[in-house]
N, C-alpha and C. Protein backbone atom coordinates (compact mmCIF):
# COMPACT_ATOMS: atom_id res chain seq x y z
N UNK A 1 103.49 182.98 173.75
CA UNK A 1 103.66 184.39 173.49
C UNK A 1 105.14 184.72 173.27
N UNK A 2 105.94 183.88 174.09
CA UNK A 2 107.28 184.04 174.18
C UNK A 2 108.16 183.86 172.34
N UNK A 3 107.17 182.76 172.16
CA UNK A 3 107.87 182.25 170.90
C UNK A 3 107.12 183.22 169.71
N UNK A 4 106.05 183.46 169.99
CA UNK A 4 105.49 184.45 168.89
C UNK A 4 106.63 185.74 168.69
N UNK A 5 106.97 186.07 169.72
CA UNK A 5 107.79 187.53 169.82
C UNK A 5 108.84 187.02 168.87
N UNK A 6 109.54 186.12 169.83
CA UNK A 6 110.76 185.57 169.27
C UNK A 6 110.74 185.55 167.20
N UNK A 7 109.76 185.21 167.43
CA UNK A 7 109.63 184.83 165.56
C UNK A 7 109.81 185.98 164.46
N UNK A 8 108.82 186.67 165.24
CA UNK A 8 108.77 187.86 164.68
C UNK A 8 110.27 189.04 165.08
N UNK A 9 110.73 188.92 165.92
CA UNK A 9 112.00 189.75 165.55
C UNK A 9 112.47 188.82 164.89
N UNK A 10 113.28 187.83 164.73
CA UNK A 10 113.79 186.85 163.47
C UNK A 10 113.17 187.53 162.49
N UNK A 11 112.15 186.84 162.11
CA UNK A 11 111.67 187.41 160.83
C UNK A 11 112.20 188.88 160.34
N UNK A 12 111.64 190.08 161.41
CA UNK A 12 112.12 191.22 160.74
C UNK A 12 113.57 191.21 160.37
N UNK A 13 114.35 190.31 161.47
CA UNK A 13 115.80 191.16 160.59
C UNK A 13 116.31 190.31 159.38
N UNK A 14 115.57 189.15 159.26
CA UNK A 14 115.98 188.39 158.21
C UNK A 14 115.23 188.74 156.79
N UNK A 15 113.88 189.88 157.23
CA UNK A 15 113.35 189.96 156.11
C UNK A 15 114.36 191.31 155.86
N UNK A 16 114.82 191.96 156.60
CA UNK A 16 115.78 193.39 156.33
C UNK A 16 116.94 193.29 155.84
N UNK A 17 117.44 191.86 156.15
CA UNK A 17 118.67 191.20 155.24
C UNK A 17 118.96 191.16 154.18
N UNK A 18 117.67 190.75 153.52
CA UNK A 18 117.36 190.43 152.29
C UNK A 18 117.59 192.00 150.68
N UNK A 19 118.29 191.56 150.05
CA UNK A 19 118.31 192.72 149.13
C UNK A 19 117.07 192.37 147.70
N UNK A 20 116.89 193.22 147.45
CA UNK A 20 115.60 192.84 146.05
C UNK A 20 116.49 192.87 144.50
N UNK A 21 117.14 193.49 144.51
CA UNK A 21 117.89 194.05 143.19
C UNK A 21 119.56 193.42 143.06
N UNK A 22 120.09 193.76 142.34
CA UNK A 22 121.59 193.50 141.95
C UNK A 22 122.21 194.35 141.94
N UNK A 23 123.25 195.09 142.42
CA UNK A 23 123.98 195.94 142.39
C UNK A 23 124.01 196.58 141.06
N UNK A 24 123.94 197.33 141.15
CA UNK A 24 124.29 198.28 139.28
C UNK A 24 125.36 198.84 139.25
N UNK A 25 126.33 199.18 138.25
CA UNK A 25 127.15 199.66 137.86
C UNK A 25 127.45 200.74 136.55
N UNK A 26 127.72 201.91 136.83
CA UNK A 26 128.01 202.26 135.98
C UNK A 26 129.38 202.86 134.89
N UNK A 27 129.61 202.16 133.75
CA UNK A 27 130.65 202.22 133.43
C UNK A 27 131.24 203.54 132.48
N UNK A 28 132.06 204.13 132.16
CA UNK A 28 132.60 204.88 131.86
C UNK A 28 131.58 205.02 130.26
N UNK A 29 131.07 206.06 129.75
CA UNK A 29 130.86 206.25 128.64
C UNK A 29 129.16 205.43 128.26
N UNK A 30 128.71 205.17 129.64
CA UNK A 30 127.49 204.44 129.05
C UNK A 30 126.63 204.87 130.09
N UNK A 31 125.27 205.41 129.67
CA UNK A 31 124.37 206.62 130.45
C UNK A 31 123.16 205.48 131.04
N UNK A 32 123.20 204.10 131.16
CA UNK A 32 122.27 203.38 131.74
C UNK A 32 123.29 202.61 132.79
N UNK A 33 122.37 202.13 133.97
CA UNK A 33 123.71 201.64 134.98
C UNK A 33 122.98 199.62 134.06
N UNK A 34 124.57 199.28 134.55
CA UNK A 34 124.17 197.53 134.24
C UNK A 34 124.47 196.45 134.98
N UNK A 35 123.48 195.88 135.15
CA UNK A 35 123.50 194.74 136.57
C UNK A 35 124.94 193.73 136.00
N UNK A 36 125.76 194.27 135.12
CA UNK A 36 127.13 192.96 134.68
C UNK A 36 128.24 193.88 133.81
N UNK A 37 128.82 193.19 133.99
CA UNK A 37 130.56 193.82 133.72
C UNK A 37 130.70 192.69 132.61
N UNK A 38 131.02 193.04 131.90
CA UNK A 38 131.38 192.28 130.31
C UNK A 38 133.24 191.81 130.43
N UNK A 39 133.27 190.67 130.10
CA UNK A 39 134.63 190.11 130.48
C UNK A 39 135.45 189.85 128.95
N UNK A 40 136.32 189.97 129.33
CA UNK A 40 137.30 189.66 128.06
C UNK A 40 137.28 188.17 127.54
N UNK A 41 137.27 188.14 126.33
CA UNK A 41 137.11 186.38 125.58
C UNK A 41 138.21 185.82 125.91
N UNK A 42 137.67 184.56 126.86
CA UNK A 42 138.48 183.01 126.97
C UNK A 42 138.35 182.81 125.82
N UNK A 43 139.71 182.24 125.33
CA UNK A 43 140.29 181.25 124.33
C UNK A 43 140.63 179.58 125.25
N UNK A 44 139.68 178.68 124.26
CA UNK A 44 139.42 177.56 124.65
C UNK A 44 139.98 176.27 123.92
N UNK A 45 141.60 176.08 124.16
CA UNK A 45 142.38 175.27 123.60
C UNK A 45 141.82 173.76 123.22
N UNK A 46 142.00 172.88 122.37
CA UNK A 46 141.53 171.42 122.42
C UNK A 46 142.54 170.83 122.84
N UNK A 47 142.62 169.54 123.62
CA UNK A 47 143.90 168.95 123.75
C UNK A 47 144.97 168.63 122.37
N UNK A 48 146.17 168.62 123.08
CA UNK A 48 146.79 168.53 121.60
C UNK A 48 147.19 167.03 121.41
N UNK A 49 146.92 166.37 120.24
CA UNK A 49 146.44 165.27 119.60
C UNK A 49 147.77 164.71 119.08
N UNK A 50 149.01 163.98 120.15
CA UNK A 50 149.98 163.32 120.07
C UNK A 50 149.67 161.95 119.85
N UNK A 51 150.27 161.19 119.07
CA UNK A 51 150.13 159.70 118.73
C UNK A 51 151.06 158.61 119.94
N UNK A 52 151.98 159.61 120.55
CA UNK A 52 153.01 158.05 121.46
C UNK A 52 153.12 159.16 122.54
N UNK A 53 154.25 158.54 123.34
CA UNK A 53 154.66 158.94 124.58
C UNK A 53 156.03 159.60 123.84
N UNK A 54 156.81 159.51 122.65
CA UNK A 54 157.77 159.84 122.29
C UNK A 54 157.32 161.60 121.84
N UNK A 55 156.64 161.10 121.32
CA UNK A 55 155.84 162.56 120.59
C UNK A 55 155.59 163.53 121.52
N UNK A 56 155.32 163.12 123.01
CA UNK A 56 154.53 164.02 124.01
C UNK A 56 155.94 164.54 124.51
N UNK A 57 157.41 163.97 124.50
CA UNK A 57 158.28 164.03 125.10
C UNK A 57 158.85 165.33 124.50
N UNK A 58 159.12 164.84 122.79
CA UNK A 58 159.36 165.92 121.29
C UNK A 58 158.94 166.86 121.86
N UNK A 59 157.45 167.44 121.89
CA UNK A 59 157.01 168.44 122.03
C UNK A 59 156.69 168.98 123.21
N UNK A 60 157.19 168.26 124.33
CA UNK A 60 157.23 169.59 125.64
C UNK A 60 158.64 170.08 125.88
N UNK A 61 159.80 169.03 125.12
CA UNK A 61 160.89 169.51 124.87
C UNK A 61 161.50 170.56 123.84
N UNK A 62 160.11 170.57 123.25
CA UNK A 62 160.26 172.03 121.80
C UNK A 62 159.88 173.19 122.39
N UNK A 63 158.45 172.76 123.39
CA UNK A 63 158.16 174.01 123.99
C UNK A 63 159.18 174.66 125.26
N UNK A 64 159.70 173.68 125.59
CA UNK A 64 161.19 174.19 126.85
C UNK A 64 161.80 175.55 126.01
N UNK A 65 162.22 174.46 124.99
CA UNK A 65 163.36 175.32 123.83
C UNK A 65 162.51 176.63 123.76
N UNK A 66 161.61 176.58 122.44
CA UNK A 66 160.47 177.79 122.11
C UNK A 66 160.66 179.26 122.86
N UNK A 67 159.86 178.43 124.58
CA UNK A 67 160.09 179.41 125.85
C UNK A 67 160.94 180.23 126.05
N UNK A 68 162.29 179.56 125.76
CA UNK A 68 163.47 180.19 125.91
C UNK A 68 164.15 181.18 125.14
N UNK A 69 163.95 180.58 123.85
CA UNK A 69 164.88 181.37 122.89
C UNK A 69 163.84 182.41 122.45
N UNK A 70 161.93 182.16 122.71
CA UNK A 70 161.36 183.48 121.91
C UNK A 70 161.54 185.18 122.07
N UNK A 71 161.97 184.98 123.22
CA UNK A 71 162.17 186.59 123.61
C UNK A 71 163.41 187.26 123.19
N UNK A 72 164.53 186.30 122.89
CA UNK A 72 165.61 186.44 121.95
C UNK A 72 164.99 187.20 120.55
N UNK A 73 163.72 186.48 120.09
CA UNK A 73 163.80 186.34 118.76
C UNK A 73 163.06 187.90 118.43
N UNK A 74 161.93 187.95 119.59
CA UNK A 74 161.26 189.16 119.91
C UNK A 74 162.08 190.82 119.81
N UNK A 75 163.00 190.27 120.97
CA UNK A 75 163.97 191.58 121.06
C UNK A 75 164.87 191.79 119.44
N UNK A 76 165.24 190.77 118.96
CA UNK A 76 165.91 190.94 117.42
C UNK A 76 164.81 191.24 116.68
N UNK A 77 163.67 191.10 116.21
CA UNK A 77 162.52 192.15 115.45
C UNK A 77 162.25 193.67 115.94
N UNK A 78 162.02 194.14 117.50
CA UNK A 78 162.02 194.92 117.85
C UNK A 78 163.61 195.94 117.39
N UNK A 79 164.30 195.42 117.13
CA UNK A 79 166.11 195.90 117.12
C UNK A 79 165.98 196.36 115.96
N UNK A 80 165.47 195.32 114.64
CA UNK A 80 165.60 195.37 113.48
C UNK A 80 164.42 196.35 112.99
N UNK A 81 163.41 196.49 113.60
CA UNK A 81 162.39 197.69 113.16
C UNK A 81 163.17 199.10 113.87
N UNK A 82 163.89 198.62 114.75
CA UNK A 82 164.70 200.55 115.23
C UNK A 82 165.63 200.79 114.21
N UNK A 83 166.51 199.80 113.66
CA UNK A 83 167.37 199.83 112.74
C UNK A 83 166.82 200.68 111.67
N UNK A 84 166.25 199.85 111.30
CA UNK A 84 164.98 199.95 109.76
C UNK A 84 165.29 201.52 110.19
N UNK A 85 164.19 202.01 111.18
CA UNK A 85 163.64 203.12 110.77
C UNK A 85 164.78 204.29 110.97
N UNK A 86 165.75 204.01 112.02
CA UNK A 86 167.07 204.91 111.86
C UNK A 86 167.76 205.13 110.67
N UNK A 87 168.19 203.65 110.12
CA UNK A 87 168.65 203.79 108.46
C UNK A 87 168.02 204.42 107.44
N UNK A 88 166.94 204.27 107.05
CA UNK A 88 165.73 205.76 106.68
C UNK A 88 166.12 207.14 107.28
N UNK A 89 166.19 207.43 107.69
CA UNK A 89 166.51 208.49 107.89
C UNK A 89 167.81 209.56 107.58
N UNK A 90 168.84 208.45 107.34
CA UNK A 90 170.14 208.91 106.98
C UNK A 90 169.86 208.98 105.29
N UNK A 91 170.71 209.77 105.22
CA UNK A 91 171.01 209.82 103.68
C UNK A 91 172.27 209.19 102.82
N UNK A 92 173.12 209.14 103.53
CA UNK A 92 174.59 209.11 102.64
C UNK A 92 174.64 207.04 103.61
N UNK A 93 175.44 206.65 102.41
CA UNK A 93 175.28 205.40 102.19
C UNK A 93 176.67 204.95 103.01
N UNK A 94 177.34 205.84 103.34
CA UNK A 94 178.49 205.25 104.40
C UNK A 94 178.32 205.46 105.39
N UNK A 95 177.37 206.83 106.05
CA UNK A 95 176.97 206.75 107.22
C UNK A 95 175.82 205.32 107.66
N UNK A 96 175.29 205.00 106.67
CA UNK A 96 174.17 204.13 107.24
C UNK A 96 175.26 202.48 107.46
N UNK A 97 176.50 202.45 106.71
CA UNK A 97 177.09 201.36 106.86
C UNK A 97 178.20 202.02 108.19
N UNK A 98 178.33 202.71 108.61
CA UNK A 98 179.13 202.72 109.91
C UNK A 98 178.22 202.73 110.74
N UNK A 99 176.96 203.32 110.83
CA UNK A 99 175.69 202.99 111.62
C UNK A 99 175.46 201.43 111.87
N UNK A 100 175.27 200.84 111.07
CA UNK A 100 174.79 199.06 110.92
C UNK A 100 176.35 198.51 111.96
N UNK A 101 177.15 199.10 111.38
CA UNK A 101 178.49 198.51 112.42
C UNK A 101 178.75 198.24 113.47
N UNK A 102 178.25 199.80 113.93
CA UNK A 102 178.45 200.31 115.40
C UNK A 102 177.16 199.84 116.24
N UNK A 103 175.95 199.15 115.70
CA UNK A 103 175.00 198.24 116.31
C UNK A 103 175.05 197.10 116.21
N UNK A 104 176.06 196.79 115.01
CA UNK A 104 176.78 195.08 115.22
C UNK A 104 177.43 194.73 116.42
N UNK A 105 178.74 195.90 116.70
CA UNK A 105 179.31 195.44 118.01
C UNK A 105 178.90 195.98 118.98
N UNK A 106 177.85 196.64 118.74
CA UNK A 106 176.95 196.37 120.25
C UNK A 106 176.55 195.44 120.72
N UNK A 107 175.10 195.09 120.13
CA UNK A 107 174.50 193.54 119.96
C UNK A 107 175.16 192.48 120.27
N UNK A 108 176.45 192.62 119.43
CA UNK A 108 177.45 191.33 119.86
C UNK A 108 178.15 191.19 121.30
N UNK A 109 178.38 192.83 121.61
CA UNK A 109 178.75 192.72 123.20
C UNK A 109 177.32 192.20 124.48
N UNK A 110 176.80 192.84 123.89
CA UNK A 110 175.50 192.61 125.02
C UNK A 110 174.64 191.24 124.63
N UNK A 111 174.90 190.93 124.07
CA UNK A 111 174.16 189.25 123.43
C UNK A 111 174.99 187.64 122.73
N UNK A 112 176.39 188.09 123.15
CA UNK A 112 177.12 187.26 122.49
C UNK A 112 177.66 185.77 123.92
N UNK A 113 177.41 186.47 124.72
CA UNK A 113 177.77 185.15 126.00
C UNK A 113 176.56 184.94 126.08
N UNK A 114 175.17 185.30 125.97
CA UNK A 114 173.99 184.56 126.60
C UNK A 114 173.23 183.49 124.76
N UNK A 115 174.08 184.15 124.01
CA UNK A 115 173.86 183.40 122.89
C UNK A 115 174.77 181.92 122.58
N UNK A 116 175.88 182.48 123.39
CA UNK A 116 176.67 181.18 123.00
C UNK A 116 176.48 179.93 124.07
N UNK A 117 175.45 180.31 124.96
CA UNK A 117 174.70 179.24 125.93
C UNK A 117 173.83 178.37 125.35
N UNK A 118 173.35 179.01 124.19
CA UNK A 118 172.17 178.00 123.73
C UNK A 118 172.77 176.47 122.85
N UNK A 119 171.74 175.99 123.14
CA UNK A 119 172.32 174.24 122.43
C UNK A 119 171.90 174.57 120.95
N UNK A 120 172.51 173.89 119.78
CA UNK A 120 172.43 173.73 118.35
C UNK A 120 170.76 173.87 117.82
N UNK A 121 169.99 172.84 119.03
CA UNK A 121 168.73 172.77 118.33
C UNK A 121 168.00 174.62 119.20
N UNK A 122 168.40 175.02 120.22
CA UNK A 122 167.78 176.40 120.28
C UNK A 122 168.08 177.31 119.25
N UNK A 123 169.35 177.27 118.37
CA UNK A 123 170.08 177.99 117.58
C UNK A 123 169.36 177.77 116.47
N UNK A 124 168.53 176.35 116.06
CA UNK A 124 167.99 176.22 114.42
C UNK A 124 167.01 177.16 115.41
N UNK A 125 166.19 177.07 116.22
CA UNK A 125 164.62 177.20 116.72
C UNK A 125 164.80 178.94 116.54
N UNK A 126 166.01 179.58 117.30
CA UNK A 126 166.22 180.92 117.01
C UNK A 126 166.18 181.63 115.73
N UNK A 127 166.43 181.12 115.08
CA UNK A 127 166.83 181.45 113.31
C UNK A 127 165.33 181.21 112.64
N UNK A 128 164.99 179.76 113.36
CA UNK A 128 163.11 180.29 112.49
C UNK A 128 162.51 181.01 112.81
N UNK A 129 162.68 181.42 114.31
CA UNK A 129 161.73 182.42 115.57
C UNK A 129 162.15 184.04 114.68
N UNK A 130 163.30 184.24 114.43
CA UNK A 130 163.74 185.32 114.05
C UNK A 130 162.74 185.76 112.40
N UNK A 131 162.95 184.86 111.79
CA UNK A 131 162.37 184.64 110.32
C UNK A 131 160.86 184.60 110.72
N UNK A 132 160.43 184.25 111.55
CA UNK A 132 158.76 184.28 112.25
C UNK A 132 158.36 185.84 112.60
N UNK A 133 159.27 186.40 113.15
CA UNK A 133 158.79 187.64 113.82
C UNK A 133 159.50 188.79 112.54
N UNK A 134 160.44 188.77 111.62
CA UNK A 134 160.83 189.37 110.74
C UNK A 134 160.31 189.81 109.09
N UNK A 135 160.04 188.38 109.47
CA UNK A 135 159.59 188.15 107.93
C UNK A 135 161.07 188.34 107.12
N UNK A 136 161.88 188.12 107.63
CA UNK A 136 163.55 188.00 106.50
C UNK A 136 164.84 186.67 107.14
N UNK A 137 164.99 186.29 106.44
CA UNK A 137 166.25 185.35 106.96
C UNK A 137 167.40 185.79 107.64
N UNK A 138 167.49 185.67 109.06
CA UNK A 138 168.98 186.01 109.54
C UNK A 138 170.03 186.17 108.52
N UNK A 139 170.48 185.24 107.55
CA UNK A 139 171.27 185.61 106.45
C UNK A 139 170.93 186.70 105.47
N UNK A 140 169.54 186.65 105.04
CA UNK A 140 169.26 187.65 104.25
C UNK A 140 169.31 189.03 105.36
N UNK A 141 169.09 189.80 106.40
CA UNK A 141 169.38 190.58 107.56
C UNK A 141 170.77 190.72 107.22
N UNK A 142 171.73 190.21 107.79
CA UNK A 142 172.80 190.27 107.52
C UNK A 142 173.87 190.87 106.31
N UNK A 143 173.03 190.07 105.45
CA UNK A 143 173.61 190.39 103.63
C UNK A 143 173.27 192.06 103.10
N UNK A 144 171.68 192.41 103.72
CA UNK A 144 171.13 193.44 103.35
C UNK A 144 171.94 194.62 104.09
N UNK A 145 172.35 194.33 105.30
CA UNK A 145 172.57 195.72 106.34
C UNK A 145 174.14 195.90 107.01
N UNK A 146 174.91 194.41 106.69
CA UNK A 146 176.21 194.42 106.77
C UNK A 146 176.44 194.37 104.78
N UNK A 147 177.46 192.98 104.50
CA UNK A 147 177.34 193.15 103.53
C UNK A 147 177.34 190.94 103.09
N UNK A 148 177.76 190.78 101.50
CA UNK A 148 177.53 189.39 101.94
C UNK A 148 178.49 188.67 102.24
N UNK A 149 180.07 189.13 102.16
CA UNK A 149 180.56 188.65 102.91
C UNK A 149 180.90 187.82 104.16
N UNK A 150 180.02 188.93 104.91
CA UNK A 150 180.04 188.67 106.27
C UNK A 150 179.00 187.87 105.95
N UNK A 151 178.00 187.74 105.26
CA UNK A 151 176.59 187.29 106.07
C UNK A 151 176.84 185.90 105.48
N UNK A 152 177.94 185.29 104.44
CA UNK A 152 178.45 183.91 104.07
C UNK A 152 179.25 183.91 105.48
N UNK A 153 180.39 184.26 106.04
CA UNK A 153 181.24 183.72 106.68
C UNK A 153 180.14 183.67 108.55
N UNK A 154 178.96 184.37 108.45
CA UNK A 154 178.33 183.61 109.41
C UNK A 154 177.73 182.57 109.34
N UNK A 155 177.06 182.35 108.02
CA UNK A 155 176.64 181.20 107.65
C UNK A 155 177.74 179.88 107.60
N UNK A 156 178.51 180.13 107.08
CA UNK A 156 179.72 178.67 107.36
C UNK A 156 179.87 178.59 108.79
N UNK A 157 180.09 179.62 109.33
CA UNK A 157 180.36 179.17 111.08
C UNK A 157 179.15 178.52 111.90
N UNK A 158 177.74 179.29 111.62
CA UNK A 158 176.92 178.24 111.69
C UNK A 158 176.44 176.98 111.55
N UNK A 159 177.42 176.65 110.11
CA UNK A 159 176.82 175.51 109.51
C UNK A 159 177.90 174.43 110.24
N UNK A 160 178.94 174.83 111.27
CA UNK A 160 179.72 174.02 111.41
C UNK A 160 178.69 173.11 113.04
N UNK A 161 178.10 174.43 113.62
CA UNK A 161 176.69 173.59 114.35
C UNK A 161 175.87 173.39 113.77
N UNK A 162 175.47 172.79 112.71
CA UNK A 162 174.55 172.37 112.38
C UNK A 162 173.34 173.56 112.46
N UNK A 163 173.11 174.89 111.69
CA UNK A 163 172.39 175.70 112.06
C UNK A 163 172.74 176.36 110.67
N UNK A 164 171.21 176.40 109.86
CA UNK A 164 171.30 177.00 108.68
C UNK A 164 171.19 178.59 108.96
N UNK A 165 171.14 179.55 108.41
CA UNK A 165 170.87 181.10 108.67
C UNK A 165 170.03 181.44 107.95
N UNK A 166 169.76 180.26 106.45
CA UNK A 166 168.89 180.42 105.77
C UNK A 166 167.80 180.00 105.66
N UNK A 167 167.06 179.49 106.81
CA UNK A 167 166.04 178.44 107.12
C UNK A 167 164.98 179.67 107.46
N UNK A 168 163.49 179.09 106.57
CA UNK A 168 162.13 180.06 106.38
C UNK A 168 161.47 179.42 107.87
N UNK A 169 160.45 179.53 107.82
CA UNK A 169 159.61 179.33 109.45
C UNK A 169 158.84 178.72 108.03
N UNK A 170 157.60 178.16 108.16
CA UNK A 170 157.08 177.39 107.34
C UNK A 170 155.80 176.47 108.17
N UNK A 171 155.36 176.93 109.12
CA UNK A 171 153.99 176.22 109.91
C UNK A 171 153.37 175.55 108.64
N UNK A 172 152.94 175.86 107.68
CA UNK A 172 151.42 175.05 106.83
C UNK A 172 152.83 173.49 106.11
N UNK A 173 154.04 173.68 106.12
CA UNK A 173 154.31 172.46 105.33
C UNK A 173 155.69 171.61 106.47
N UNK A 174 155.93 172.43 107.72
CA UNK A 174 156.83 171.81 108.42
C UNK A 174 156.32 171.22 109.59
N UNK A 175 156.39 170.12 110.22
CA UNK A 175 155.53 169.97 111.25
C UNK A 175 155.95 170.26 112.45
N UNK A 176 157.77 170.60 113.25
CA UNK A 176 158.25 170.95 113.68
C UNK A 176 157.68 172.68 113.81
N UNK A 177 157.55 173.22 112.97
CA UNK A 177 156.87 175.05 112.99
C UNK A 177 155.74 174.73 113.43
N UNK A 178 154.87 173.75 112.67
CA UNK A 178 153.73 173.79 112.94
C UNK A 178 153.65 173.73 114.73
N UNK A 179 154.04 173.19 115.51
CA UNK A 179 154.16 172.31 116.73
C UNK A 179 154.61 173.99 117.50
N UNK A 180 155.66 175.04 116.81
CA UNK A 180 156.20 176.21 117.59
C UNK A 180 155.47 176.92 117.18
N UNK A 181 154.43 177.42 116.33
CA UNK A 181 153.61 178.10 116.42
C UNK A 181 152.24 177.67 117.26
N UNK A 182 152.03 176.80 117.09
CA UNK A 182 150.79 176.13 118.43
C UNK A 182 151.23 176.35 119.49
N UNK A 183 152.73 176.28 120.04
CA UNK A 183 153.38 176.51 121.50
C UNK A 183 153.26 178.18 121.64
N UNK A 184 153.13 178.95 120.85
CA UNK A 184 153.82 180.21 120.88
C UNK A 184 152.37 180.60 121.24
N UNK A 185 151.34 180.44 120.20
CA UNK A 185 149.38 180.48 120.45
C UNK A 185 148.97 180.21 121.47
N UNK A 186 149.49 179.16 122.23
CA UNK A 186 148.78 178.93 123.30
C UNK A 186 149.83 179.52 124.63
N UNK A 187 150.75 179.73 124.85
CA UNK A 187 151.64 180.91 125.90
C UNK A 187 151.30 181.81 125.68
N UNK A 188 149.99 182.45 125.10
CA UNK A 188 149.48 184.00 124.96
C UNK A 188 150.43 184.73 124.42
N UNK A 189 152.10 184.07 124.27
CA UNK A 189 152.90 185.27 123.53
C UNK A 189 152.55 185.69 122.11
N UNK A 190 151.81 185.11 121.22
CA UNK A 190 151.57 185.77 120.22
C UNK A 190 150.17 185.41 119.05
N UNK A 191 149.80 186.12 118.35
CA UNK A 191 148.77 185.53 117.37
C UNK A 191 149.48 184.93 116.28
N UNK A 192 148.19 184.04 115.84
CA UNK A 192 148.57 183.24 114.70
C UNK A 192 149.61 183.96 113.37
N UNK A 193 150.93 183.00 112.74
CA UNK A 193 151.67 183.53 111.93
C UNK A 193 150.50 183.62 110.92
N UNK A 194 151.25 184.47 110.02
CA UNK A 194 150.34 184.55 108.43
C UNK A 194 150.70 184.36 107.43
């Protein structure tokens, strides 16, 4: 009798434990409740398909670089679309060239010691990153909004590190781009170039 009792309270509270349904939820803008919350799409990388141990070395040493210099390259598109749209706005053609000036030696004060840290090969990687997020050549930038003077005598000083100003980004025929745009795709920092 003892154990009959016993069973039966067990039972009840384990049958009272028990839930029948799934929690429902209801979400903002939708008049039925729903037993699931809809999740944002995983992106599902393949391994990346290196031939040696030299190759694996190349390219986690591109992505070091990449890492580093992209937010450089980011903040110079973001600069150059404020530019853009300030210079529009002016009318007279000497104000927009004392304008371009007076954001030259800005830029140069606030970016000229953390620029002159970078090694030769961050400096080519910067100049394609820039041409990636621009769609224009640091030299051509230069030529258009200073004048070409200047935008030759940066180019020779560049070229004395080994760093063209005139170098395109080129993923479909360079395999080096190709390799910084796969790094850039898969750090969530950006979608595919076009």
């Amino acid at each position: 009798m003892k154990w009959t009792w016993l069973f039966l309270c067990l039972s009840v509270v384990s049958i009272h434990a028990q839930t029948d349904s799934l929690p429902m939820v209801i979400l903002p803008g939708e008049k039925t409740p729903q037993s699931y919350i809809g999740l944002d799409e995983v992106v599902v990388y393949q391994p990346i398909k290196l031939n040696s141990f030299e190759e694996m070395k190349k390219y986690m040493l591109l992505r070091r670089r990449v890492l580093k210099v992209y937010p450089y390259a980011q903040l110079a598109s973001e600069r150059f679309s404020t530019l853009k749209e300030r210079l529009d706005q002016m009318d007279k053609r000497r104000q927009k060239k004392r304008y371009a000036k007076r954001i030259e030696k800005y830029l140069e004060g606030e970016f000229s010691e953390e620029l002159k840290k970078l090694t030769r090969k961050e400096g080519q990687i910067l100049v394609k990153l820039i041409h990636r997020e621009t769609g224009i050549t640091p030299h051509a930038l230069v030529k258009t909004y200073r004048n070409g003077l200047r935008a030759t005598v940066y180019q020779f000083t560049a070229k004395l590190f080994d760093i063209d100003l005139k170098t395109e980004f080129n993923p479909s025929e360079v395999q080096e781009d190709m390799w910084i745009e796969d790094i850039l795709f898969r750090s969530g920092m950006t979608m595919r170039y076009n």
